[in-house]
PDB file of N, CA and C in Angstrom:
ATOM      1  N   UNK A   1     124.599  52.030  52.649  1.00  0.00           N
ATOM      2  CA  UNK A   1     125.170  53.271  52.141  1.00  0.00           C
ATOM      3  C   UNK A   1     124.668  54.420  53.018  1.00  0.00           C
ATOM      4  N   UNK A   2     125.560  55.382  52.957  1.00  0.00           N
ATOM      5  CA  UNK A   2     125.693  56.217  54.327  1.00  0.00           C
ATOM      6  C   UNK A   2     125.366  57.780  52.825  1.00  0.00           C
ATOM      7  N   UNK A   3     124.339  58.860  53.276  1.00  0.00           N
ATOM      8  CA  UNK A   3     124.268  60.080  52.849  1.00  0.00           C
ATOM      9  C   UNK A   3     124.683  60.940  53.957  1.00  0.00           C
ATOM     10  N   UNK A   4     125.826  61.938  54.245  1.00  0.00           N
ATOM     11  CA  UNK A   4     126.043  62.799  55.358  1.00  0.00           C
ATOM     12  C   UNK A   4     125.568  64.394  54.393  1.00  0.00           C
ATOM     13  N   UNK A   5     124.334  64.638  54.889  1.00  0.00           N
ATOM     14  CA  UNK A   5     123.676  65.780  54.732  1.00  0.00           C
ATOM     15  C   UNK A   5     123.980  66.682  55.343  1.00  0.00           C
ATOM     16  N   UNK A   6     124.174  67.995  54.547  1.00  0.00           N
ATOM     17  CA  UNK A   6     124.293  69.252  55.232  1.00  0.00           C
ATOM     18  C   UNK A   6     123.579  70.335  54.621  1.00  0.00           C
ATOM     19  N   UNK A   7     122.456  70.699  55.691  1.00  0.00           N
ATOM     20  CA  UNK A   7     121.770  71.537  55.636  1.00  0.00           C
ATOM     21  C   UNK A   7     122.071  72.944  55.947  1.00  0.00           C
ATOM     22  N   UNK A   8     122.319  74.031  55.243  1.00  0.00           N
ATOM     23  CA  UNK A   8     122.972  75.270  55.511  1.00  0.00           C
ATOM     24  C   UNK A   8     121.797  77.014  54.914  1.00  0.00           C
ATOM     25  N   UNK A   9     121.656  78.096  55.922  1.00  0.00           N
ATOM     26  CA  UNK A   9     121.021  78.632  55.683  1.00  0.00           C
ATOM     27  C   UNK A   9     121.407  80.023  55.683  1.00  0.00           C
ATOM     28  N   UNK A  10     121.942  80.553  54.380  1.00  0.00           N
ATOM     29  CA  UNK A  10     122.937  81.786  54.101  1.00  0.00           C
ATOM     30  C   UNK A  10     122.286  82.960  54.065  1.00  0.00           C
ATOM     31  N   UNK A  11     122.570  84.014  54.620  1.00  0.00           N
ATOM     32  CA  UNK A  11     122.319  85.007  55.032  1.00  0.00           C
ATOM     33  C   UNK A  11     122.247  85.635  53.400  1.00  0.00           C
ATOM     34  N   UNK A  12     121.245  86.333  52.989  1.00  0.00           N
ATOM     35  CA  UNK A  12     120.912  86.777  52.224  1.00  0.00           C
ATOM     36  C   UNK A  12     122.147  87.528  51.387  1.00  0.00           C
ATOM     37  N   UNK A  13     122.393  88.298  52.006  1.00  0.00           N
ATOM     38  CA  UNK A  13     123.720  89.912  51.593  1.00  0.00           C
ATOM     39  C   UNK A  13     125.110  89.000  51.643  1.00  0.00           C
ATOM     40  N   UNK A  14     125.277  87.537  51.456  1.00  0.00           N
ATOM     41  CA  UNK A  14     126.496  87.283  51.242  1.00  0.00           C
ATOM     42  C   UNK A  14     126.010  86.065  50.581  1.00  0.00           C
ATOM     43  N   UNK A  15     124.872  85.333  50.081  1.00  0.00           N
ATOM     44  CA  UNK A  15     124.698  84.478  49.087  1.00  0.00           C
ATOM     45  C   UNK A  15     125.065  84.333  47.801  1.00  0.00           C
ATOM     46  N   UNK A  16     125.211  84.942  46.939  1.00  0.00           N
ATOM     47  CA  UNK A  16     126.001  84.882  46.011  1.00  0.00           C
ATOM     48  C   UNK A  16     127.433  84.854  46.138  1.00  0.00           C
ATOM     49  N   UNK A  17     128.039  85.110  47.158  1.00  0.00           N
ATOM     50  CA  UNK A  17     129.568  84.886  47.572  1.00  0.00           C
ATOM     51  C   UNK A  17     129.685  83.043  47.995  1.00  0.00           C
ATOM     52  N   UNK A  18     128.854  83.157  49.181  1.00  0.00           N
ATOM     53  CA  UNK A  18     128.985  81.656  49.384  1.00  0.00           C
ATOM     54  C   UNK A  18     128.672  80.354  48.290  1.00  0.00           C
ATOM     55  N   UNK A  19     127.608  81.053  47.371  1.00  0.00           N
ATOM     56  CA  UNK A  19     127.656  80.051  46.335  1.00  0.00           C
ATOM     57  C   UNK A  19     128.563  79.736  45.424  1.00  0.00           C
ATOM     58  N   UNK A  20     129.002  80.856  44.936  1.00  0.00           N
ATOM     59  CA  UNK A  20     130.264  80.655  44.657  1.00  0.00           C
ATOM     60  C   UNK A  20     131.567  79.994  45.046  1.00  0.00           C
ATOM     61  N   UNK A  21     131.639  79.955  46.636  1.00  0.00           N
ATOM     62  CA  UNK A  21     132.397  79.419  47.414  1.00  0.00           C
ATOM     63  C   UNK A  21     132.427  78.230  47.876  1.00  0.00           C
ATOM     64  N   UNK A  22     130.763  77.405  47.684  1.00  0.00           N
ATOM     65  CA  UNK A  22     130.744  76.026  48.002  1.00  0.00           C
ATOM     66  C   UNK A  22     130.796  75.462  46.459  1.00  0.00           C
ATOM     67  N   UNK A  23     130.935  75.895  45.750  1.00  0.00           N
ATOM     68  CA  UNK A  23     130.687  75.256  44.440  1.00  0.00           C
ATOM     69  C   UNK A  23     132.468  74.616  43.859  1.00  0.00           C
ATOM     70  N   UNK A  24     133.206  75.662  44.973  1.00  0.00           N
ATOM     71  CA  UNK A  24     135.046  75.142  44.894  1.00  0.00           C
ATOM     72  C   UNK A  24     135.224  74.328  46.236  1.00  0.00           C
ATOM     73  N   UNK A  25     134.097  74.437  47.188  1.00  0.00           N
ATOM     74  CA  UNK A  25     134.169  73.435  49.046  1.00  0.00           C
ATOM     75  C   UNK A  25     134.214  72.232  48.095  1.00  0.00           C
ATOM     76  N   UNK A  26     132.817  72.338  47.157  1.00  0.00           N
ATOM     77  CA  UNK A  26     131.998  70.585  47.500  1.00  0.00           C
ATOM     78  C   UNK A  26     133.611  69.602  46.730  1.00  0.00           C
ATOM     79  N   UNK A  27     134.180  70.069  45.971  1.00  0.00           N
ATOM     80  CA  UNK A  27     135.144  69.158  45.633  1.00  0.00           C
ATOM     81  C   UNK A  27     136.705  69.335  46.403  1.00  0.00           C
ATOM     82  N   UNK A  28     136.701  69.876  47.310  1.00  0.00           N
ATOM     83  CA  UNK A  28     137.590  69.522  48.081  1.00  0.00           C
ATOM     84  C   UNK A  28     136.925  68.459  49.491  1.00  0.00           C
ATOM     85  N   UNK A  29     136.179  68.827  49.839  1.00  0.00           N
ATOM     86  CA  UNK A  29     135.226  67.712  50.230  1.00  0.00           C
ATOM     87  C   UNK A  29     135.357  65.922  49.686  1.00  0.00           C
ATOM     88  N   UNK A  30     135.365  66.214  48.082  1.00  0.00           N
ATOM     89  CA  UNK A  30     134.880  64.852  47.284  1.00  0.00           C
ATOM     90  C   UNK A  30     136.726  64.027  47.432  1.00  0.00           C
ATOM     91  N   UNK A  31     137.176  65.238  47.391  1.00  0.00           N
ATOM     92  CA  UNK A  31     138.940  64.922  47.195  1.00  0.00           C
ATOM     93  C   UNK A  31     139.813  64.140  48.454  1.00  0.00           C
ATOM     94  N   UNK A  32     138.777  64.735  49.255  1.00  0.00           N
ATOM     95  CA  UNK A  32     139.157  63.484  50.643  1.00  0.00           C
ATOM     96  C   UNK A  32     139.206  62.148  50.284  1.00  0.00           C
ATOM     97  N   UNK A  33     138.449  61.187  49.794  1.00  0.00           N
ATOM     98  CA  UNK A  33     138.447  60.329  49.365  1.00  0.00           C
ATOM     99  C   UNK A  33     137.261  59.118  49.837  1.00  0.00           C
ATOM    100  N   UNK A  34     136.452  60.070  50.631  1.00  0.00           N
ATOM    101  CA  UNK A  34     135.731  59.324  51.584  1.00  0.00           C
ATOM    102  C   UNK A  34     134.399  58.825  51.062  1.00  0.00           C
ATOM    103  N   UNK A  35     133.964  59.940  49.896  1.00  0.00           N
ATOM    104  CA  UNK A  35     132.396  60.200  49.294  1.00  0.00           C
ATOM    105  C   UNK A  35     132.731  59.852  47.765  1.00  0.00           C
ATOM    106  N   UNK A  36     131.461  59.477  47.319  1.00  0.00           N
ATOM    107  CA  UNK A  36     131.339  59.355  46.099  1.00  0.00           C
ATOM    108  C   UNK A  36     130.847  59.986  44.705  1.00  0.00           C
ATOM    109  N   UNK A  37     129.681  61.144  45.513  1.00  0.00           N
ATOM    110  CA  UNK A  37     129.365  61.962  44.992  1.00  0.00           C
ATOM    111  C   UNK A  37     129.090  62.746  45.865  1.00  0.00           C
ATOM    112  N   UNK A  38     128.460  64.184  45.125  1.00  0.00           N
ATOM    113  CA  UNK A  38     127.893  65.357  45.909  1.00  0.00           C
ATOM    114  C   UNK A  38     126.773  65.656  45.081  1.00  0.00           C
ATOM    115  N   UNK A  39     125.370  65.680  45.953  1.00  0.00           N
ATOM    116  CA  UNK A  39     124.348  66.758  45.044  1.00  0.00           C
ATOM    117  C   UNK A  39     124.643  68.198  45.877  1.00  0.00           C
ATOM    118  N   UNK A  40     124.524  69.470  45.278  1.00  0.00           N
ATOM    119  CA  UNK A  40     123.900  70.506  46.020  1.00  0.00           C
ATOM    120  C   UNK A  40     122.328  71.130  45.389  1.00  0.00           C
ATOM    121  N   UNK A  41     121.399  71.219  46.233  1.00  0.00           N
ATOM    122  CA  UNK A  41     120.391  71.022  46.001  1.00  0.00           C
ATOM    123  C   UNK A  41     120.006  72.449  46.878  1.00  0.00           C
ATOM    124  N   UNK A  42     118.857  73.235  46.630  1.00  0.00           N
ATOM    125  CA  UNK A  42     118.833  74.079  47.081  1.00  0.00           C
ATOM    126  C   UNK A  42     116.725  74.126  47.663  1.00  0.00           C
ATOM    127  N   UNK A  43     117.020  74.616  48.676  1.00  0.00           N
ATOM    128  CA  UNK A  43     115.518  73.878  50.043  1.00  0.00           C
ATOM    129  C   UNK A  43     114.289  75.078  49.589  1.00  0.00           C
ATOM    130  N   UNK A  44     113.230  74.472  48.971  1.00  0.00           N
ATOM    131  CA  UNK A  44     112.586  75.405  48.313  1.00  0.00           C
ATOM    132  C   UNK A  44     111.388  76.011  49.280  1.00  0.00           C
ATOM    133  N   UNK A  45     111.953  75.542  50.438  1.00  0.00           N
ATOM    134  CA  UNK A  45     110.791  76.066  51.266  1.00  0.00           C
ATOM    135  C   UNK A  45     111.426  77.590  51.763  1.00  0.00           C
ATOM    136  N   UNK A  46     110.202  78.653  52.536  1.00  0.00           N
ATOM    137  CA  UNK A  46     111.025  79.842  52.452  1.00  0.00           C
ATOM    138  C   UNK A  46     110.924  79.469  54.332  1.00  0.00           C
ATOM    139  N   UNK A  47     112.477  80.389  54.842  1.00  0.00           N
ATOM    140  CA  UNK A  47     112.497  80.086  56.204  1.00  0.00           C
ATOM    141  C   UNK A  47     112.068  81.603  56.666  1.00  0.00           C
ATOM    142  N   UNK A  48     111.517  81.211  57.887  1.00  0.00           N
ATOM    143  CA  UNK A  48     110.813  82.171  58.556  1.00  0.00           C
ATOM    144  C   UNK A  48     111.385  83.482  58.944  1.00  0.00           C
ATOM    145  N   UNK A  49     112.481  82.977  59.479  1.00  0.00           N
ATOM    146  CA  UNK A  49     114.162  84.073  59.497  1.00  0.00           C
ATOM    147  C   UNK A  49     114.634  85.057  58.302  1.00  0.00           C
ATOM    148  N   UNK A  50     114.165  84.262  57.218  1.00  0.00           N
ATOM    149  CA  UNK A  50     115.148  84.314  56.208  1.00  0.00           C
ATOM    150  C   UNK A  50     116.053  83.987  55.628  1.00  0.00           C
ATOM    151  N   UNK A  51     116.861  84.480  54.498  1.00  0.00           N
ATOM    152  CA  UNK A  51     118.178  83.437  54.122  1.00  0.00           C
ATOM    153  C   UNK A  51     117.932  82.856  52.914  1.00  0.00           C
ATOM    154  N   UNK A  52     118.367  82.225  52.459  1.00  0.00           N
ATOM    155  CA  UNK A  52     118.026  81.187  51.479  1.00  0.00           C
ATOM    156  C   UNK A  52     119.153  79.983  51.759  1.00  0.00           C
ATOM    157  N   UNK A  53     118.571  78.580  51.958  1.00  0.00           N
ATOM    158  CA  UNK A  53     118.429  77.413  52.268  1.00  0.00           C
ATOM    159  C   UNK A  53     119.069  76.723  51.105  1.00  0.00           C
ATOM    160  N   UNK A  54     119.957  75.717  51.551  1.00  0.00           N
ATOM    161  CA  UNK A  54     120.671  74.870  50.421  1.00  0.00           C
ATOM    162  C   UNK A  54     120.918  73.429  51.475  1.00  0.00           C
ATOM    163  N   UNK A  55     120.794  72.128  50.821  1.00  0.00           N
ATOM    164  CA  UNK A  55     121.094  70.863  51.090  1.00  0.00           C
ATOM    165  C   UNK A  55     122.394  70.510  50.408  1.00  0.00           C
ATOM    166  N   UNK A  56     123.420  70.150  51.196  1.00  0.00           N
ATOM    167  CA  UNK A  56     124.564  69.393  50.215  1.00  0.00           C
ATOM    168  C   UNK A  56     124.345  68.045  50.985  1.00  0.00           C
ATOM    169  N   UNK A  57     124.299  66.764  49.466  1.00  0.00           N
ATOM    170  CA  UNK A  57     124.716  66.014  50.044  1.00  0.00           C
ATOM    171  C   UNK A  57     125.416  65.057  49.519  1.00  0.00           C
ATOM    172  N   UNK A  58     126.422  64.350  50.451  1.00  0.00           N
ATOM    173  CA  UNK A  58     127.552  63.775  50.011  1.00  0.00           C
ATOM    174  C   UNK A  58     127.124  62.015  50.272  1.00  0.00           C
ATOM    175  N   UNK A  59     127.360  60.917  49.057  1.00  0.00           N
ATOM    176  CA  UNK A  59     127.254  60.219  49.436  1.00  0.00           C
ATOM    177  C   UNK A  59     129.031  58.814  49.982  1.00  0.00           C
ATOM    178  N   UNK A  60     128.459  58.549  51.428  1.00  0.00           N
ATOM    179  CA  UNK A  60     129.939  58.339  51.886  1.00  0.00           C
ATOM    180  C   UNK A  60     129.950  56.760  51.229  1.00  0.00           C
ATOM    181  N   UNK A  61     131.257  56.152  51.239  1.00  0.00           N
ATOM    182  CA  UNK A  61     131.615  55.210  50.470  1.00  0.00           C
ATOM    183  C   UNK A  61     131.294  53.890  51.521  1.00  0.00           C
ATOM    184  N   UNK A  62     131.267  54.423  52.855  1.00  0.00           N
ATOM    185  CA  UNK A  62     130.819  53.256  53.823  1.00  0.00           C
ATOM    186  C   UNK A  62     130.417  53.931  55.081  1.00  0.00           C
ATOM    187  N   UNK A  63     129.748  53.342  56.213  1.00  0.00           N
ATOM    188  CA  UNK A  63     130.159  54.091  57.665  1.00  0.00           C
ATOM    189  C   UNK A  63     131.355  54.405  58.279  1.00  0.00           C
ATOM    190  N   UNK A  64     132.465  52.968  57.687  1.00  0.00           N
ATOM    191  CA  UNK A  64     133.906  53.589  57.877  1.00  0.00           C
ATOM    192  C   UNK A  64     134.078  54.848  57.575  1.00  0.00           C
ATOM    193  N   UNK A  65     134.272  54.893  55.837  1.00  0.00           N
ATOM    194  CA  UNK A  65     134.827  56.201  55.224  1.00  0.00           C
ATOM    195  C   UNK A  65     134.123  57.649  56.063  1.00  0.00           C
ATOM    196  N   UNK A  66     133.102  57.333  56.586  1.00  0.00           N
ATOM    197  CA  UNK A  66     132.712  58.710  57.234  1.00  0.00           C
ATOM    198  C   UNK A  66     132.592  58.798  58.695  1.00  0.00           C
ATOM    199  N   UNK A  67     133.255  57.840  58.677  1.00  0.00           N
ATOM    200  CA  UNK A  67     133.972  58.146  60.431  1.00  0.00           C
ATOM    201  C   UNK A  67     135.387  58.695  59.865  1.00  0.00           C
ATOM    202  N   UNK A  68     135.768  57.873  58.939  1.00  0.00           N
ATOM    203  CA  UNK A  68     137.026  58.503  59.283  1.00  0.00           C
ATOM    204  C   UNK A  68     137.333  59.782  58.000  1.00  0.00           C
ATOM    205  N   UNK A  69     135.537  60.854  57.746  1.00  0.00           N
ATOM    206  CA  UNK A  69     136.089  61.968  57.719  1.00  0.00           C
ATOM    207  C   UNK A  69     136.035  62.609  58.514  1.00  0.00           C
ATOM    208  N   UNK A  70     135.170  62.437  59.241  1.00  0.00           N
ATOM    209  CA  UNK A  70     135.128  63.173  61.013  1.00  0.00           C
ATOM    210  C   UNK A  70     136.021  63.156  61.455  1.00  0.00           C
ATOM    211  N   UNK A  71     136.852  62.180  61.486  1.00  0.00           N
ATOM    212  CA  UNK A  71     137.945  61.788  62.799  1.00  0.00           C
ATOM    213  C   UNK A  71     139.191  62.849  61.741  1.00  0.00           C
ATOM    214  N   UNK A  72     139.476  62.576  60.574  1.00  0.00           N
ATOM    215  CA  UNK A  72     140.788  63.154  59.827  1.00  0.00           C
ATOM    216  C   UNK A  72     140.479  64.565  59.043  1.00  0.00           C
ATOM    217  N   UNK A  73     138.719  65.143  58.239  1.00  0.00           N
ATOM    218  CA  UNK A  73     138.871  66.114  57.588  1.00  0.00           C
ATOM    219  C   UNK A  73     137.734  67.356  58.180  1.00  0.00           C
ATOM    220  N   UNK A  74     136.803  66.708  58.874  1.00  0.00           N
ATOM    221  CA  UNK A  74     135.978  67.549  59.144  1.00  0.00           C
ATOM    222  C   UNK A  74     135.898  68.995  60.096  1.00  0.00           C
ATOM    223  N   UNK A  75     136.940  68.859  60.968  1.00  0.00           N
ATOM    224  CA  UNK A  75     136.957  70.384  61.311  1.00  0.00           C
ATOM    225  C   UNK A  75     137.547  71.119  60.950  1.00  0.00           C
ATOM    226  N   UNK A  76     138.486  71.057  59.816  1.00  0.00           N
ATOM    227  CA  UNK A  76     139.899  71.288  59.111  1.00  0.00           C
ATOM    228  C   UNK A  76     138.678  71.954  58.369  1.00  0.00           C
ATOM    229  N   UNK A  77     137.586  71.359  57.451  1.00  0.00           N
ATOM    230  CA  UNK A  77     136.533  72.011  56.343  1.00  0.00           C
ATOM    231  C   UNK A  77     135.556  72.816  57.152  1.00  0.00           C
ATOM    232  N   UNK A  78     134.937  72.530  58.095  1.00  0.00           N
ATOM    233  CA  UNK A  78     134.011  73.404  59.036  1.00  0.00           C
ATOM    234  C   UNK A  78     134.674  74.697  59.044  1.00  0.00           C
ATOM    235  N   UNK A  79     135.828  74.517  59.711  1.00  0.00           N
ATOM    236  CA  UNK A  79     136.492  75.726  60.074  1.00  0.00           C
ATOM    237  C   UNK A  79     136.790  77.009  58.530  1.00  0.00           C
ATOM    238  N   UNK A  80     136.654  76.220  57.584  1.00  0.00           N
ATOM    239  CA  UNK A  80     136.807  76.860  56.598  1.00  0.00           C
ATOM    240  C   UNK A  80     135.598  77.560  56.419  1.00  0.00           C
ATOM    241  N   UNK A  81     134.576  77.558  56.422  1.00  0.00           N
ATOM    242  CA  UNK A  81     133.235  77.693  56.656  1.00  0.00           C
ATOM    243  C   UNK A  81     133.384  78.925  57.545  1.00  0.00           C
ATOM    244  N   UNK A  82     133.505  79.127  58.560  1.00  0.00           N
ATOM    245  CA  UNK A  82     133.633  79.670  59.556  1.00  0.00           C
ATOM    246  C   UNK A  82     134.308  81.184  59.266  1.00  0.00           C
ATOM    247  N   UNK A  83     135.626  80.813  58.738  1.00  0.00           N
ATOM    248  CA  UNK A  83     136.868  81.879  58.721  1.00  0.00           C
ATOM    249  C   UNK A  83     135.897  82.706  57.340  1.00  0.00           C
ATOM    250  N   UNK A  84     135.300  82.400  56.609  1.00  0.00           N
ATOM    251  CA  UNK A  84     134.903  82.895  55.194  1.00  0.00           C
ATOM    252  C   UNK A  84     133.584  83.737  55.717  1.00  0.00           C
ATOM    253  N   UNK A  85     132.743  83.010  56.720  1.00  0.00           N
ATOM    254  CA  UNK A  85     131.360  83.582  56.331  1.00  0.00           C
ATOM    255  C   UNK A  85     131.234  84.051  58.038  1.00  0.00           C
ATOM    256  N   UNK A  86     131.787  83.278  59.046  1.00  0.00           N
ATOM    257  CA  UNK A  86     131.360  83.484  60.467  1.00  0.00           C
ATOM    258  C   UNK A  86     129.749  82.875  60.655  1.00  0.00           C
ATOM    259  N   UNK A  87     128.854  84.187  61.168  1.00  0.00           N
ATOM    260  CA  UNK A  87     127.869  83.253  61.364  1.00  0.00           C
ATOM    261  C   UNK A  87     126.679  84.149  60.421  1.00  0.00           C
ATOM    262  N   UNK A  88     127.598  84.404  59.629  1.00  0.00           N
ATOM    263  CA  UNK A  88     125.983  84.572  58.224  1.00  0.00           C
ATOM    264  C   UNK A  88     125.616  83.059  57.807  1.00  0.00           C
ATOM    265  N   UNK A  89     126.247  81.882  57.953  1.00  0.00           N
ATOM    266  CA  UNK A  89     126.269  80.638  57.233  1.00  0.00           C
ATOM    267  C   UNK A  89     125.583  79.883  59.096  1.00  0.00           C
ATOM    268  N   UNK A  90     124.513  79.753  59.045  1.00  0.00           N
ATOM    269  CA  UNK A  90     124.037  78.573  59.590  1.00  0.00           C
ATOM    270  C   UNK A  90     123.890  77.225  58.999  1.00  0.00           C
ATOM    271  N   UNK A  91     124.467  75.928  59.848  1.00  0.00           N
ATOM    272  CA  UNK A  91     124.558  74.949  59.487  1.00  0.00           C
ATOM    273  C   UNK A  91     124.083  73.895  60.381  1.00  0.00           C
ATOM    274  N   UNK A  92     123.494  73.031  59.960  1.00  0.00           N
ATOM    275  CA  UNK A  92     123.475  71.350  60.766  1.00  0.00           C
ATOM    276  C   UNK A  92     123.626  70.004  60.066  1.00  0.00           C
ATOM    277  N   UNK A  93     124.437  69.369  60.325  1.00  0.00           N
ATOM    278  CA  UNK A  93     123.982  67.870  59.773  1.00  0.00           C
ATOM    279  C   UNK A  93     123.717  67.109  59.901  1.00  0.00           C
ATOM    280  N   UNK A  94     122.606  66.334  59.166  1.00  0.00           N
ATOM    281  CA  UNK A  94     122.346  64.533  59.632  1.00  0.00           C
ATOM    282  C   UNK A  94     122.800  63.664  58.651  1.00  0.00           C
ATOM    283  N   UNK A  95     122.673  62.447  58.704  1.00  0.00           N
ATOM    284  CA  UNK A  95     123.329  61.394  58.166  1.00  0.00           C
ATOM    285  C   UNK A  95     121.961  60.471  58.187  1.00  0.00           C
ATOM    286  N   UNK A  96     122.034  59.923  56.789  1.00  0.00           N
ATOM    287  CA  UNK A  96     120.809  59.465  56.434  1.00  0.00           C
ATOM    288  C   UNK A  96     121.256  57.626  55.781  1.00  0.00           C
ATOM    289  N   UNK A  97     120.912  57.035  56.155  1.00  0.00           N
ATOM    290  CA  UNK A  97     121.243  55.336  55.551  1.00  0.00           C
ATOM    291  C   UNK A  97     120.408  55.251  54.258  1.00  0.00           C
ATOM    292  N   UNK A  98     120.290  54.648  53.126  1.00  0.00           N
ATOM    293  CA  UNK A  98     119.951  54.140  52.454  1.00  0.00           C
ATOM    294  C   UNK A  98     119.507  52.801  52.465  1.00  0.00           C
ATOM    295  N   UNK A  99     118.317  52.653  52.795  1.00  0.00           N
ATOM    296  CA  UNK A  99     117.308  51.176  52.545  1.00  0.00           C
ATOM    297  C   UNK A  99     117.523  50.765  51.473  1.00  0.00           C
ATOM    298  N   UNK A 100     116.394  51.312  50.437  1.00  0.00           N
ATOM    299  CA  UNK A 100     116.693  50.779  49.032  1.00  0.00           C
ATOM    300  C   UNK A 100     116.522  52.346  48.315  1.00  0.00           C
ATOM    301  N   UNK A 101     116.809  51.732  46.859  1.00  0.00           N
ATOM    302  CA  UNK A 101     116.570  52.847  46.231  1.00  0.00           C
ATOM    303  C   UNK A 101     116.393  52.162  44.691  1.00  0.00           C
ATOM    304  N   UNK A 102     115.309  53.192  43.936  1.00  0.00           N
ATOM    305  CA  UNK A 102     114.251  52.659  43.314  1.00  0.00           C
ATOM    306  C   UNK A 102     114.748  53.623  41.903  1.00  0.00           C
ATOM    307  N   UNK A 103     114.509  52.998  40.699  1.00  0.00           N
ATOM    308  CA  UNK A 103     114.537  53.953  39.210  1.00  0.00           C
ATOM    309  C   UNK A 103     113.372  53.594  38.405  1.00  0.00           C
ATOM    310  N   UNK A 104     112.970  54.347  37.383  1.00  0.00           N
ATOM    311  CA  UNK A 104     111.980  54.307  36.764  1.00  0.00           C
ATOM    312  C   UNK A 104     113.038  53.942  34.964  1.00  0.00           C
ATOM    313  N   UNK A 105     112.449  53.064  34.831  1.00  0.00           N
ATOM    314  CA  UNK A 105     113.017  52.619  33.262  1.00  0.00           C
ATOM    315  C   UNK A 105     111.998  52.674  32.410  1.00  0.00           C
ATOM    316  N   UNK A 106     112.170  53.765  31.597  1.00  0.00           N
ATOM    317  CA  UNK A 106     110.925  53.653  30.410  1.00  0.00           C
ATOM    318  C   UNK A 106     111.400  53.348  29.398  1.00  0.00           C
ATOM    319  N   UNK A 107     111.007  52.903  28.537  1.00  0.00           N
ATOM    320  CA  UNK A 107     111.063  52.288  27.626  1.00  0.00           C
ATOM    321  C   UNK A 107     110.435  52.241  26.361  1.00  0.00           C
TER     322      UNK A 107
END
């Protein structure tokens, strides 16, 4: 299982706009058909720059499905990104595999 992480770091004086604004992205994102879920999670460390820091992450349904959102949805959504915020919205992403993954059952 494939996590494609995106790490994004919003310019202070338009954060409450963009949150608002990824909170209608992350499910056009999910609507592709590629992912299974989305956390958005927000990076509690403070950056040196400034900003305030948010993690989205999407988990993809295979390595296929997220090749082929790269190849069919991803600059189509970047670009959306772009036209809304320019470059108050810094971004990067990595892509993270899943080994295992572990729950706690109490009982």
């Amino acid at each position: 299982m494939i996590i494609y992480n995106v790490t994004s770091n919003i310019d202070e004086s338009i954060h409450q706009k963009w949150l608002k604004w990824v909170k209608e992205h992350i499910p056009q994102v999910l609507s592709t058909g590629h992912f299974t879920e989305a956390k958005l999670t927000r990076v509690l460390v403070k950056e040196d720059l400034g900003g305030v820091t948010y993690s989205i992450q999407y988990r993809a349904k295979s390595r296929e499905a997220l090749d082929a959102y790269y190849k069919n949805d991803a600059d189509k959504l970047r670009q959306d990104v772009l036209k809304n915020f320019g470059d108050s919205v810094l971004s990067f992403r990595t892509e993270l595999e899943i080994i295992d993954e572990y729950t706690v059952n109490f009982k």
